[in-house]
Structures are given as C-alpha cells and as structure tokens.
Protein backbone atom coordinates (compact mmCIF):
# COMPACT_ATOMS: atom_id res chain seq x y z
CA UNK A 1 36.17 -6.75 -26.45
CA UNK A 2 33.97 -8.00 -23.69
CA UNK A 3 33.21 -5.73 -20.87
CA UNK A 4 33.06 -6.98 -17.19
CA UNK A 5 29.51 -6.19 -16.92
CA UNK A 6 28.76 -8.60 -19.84
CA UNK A 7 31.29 -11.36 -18.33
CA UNK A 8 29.74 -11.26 -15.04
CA UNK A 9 26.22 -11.76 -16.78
CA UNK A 10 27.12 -14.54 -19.41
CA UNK A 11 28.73 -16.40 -16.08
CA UNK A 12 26.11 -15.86 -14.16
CA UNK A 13 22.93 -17.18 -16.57
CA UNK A 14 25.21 -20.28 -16.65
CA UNK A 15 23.03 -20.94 -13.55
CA UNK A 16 20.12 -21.04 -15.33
CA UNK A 17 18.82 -24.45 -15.64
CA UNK A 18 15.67 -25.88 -17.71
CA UNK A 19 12.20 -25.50 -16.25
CA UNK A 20 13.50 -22.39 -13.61
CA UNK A 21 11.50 -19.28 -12.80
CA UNK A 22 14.28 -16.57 -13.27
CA UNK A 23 14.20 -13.19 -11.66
CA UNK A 24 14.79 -10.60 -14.22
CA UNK A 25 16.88 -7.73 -12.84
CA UNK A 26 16.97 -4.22 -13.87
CA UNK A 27 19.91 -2.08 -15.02
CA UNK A 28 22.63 -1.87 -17.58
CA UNK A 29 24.78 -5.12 -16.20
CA UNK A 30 21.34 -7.01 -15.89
CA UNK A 31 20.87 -6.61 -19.53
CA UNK A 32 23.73 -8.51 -20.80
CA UNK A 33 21.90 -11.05 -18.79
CA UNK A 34 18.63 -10.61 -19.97
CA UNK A 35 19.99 -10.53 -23.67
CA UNK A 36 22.06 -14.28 -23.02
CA UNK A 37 18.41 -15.93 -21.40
CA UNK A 38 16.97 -15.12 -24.91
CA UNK A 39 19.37 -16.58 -26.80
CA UNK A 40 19.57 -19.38 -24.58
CA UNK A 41 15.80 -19.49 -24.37
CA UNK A 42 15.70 -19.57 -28.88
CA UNK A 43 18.31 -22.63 -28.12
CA UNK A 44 15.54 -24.47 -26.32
CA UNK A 45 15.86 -23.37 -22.46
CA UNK A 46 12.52 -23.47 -21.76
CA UNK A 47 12.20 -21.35 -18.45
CA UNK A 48 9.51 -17.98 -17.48
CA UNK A 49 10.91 -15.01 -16.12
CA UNK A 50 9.40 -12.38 -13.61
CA UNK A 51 10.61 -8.66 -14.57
CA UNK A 52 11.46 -6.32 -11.80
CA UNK A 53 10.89 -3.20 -14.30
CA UNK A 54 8.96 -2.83 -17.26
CA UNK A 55 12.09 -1.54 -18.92
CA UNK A 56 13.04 -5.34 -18.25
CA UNK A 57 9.55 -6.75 -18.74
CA UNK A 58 10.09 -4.84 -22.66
CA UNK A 59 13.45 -6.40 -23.07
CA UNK A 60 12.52 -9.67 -21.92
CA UNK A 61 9.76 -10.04 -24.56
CA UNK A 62 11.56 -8.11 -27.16
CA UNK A 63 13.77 -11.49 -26.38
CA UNK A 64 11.04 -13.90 -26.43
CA UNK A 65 11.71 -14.67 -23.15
CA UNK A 66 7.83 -16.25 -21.69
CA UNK A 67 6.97 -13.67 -18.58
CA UNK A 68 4.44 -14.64 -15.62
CA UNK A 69 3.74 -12.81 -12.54
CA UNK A 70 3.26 -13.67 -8.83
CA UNK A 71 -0.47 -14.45 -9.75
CA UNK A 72 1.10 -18.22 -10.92
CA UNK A 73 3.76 -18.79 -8.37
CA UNK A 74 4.98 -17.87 -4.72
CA UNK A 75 8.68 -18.94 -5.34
CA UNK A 76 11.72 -18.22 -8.02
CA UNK A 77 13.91 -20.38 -8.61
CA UNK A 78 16.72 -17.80 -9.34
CA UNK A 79 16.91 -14.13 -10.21
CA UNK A 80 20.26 -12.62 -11.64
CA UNK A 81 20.51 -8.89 -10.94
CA UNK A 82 22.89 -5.67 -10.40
CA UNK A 83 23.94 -3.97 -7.63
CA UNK A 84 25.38 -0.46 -7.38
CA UNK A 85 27.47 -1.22 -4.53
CA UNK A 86 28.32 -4.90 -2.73
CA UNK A 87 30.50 -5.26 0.25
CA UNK A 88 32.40 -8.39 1.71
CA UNK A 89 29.17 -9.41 3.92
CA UNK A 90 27.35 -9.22 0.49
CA UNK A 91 25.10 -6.26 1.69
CA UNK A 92 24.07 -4.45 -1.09
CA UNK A 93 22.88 -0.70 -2.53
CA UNK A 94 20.70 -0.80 -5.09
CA UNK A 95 17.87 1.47 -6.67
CA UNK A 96 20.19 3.34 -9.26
CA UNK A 97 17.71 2.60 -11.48
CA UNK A 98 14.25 3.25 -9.29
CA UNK A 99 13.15 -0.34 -9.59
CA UNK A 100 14.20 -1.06 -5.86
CA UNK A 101 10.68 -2.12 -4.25
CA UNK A 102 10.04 -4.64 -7.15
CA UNK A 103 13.45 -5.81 -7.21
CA UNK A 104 13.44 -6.65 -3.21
CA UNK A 105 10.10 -7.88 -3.53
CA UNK A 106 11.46 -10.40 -6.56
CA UNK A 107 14.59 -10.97 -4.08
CA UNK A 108 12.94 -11.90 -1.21
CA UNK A 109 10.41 -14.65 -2.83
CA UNK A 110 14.03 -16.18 -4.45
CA UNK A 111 15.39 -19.24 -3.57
CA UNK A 112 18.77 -17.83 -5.11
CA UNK A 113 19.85 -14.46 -5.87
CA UNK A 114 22.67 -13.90 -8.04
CA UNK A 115 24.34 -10.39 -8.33
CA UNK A 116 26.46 -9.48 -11.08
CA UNK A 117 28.94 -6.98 -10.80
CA UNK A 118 32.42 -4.97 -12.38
CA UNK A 119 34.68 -4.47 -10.03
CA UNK A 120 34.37 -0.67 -8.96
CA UNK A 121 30.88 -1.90 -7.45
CA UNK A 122 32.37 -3.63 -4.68
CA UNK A 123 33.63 -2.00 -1.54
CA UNK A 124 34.78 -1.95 1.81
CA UNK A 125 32.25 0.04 2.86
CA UNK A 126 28.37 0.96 1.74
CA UNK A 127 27.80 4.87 1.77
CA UNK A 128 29.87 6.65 -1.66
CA UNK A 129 26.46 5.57 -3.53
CA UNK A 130 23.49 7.60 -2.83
CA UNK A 131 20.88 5.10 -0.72
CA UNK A 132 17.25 5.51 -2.78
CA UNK A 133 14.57 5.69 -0.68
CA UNK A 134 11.06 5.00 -2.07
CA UNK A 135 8.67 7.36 -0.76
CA UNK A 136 5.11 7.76 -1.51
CA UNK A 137 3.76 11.57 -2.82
CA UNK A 138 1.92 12.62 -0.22
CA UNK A 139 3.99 14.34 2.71
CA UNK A 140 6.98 13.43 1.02
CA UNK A 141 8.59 16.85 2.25
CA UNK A 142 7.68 15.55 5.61
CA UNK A 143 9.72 12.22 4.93
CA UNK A 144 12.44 14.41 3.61
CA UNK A 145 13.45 16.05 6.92
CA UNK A 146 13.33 13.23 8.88
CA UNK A 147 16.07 11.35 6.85
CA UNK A 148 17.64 14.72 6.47
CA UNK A 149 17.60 14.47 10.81
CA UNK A 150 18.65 11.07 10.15
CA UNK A 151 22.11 12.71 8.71
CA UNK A 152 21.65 11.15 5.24
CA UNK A 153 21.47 14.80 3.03
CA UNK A 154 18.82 13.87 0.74
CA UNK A 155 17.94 14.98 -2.52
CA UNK A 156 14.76 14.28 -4.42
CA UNK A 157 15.27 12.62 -7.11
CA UNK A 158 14.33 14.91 -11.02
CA UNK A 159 13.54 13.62 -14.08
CA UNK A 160 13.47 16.64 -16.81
CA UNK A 161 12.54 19.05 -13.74
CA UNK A 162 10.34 17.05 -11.55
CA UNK A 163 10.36 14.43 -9.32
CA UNK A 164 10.77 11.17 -10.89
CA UNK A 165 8.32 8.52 -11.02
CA UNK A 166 8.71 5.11 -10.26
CA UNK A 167 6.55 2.31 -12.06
CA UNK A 168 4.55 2.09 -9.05
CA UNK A 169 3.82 5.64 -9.13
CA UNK A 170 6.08 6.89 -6.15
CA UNK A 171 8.97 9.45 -5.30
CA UNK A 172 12.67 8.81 -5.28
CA UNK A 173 14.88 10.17 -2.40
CA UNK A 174 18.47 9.72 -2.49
CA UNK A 175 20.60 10.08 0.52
CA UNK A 176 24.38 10.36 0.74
CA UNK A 177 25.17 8.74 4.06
CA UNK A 178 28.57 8.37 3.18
CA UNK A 179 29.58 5.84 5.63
CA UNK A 180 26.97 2.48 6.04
CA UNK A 181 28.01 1.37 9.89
CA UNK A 182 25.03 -1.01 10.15
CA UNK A 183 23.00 -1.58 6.46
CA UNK A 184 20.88 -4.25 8.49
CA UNK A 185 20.24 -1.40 11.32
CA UNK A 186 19.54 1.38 8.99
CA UNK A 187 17.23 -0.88 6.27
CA UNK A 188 15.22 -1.56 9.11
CA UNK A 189 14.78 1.74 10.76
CA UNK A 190 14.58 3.94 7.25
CA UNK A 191 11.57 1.69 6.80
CA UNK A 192 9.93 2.73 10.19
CA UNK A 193 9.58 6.42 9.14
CA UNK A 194 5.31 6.45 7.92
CA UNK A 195 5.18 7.22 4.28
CA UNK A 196 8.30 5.11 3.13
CA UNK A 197 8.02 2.50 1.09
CA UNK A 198 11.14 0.56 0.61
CA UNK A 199 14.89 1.52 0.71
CA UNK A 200 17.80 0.10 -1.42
CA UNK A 201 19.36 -1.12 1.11
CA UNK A 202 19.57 -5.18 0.10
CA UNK A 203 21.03 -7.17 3.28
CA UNK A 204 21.18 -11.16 3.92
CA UNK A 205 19.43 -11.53 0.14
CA UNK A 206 22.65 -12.08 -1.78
CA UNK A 207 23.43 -15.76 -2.05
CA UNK A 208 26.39 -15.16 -4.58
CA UNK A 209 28.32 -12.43 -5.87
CA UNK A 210 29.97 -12.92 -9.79
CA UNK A 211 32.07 -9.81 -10.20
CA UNK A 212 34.20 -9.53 -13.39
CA UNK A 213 37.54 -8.31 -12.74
CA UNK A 214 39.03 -7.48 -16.22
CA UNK A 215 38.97 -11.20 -17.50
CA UNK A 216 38.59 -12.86 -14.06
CA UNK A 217 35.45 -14.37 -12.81
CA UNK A 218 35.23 -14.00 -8.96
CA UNK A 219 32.94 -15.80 -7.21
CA UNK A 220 31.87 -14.95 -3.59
CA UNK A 221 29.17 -16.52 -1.63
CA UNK A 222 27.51 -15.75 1.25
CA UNK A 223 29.11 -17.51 4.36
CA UNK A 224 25.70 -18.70 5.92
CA UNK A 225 23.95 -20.16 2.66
C-alpha cells in the first residue's frame, strides 16, 4: 500500500518538466520524491538538482540524479520539499531535520516551491511543532535566554549527548511556542537576536501545498501567486 507521504511526492514531481533546475528537499516525505526524479531522470528527464542536505545530495547521486550548485545558476526552476507543519495561509515549520538554512536559502532563489505533505502536517495553527532555530556556537547560551525571554522554552537540540551539528557546522535550538500568532512577525524578529542564523519559520515561500489525504490528492495554492 502507498503511504500519503509517497502520494504527495509522486504527485508532486509530476511538476517536473525537462530541462528544470529542481530543489531537492530534505526529510522522509522528500525522499519518495527524490527516489521518483531518478527514475524519471533513467527514463530520460534530463534536469540538475540542487540538494538542501548532503543526506539528499547522497540520495540524489545514489539516484543518478546530475547535482550543481549556486556557483552555475541564481534561479530554480522548482524545488519539492516537506514541511513539519503547514497552515491555511501556507506558512510553514520546518527544520525537523536541521537542514533549515539551506532549505530557505534553496526556497527563496525558487521560482516555485512545492511542499508535500500527509495530512497530520497541516493545521490551524503553527506552534504544537518545536520552531528550530539555527544558532551559531559561540554564545549560544546567551541566544538561549533570550528566546527563552521570548516565551518559546527552548531546548538545545542532542545528538548521542551533545549538541547536534548541522552541515554548516552550527547549533540547533528548538522552541515550543505553542501558539504561532504572527509566523511573519516572529521569523523576522527571532532573526534580529545577534548570533542566530536562520529559523524554520517558512512564510510567503509556499506556492503550492500537495497533501495526501488517505488516497486524495489536495491541492492548495497560495492566494497571491
């Protein structure tokens, strides 16, 4: 049997079109995607792909799929990725999987960005998921109180007893929020605080939502484009 995450991903690289640059998401619905572009690319699609991971960057060559980096090109065409939680406005959480700054990096030099979803990742409101926060080493305790005065609870995020690292070398906080009032607000003021590099909070970068819901495609699509 199919699961949603793999529906939502086979629908989505139905996007895909010859001679595209494709965004390469990260995460576990991402590589149903990723595993579709290679057959599709062993059909004959002849497109190159820009990881956002080198978990992704091993899977997409493990799949033959040709990579290039933003050394060759400014734009993508169209990057398929995950989210761990999508509301109505198509405001996103994501950073699940620590690959947050090169996945909004890859999002915001798209022309298109497709997310792929299961149902239980959408929601009313942004908040139950814990918001990653990309900090750098140094002074990270320092960047830890102030979004602990910023009411988000934060926890630094372990890997086998220490802090994990991401692939650029940096610290993972995760805050509990709970409740999202204003993701555009809050994206923009997390960022303010010295010694942060990114957040996973993903607003107006969304321009369609495929989420699987048992064997229904839904497609959603953001209202201004």
């Amino acid at each position: 049997m199919i699961s949603e995450k793999q529906r939502a991903a086979e629908a989505a690289v139905e996007y895909v079109k010859d001679g595209m640059i494709v965004g390469l998401g990260t995460g576990s619905t991402t590589e149903f995607a990723v595993k579709k572009l290679g057959e599709r690319v062993r059909d004959g699609l002849a497109i190159r792909g820009i990881p956002t991971s080198d978990v992704t960057k091993k899977q997409a060559e493990e799949e033959g799929i040709p990579l290039i980096d933003f050394a060759e090109t400014m734009y993508i065409d169209l990057t398929i990725d995950g989210a761990d939680e999508i509301d109505a406005d198509l405001n996103m959480i994501k950073g699940g999987g620590a690959a947050l700054l090169r996945e909004k990096i890859v999002a915001s030099a798209s022309r298109e960005e497709i997310i792929i979803v299961s149902r239980e990742k959408y929601v009313n409101q942004l908040g139950s998921f814990p918001l990653p926060v990309e900090v750098i080493p140094f002074g990270w305790q320092v960047i830890f109180n102030k979004l602990e005065t910023l009411g988000g609870s934060p926890d630094l995020r372990l890997q086998q007893g220490q802090p994990l690292l991401t692939d650029q070398g940096n610290y993972i906080i995760d805050c509990r929020f709970r409740q999202i009032i204003d993701a555009v607000q809050l994206e923009q003021r997390l960022n303010m605080i010295p010694g942060v590099v990114e957040n996973g909070l993903f607003t107006s970068l969304c321009s369609r939502m495929i989420m699987a819901d048992g064997e229904k495609i839904v497609v959603k699509e953001r209202a201004n484009g």
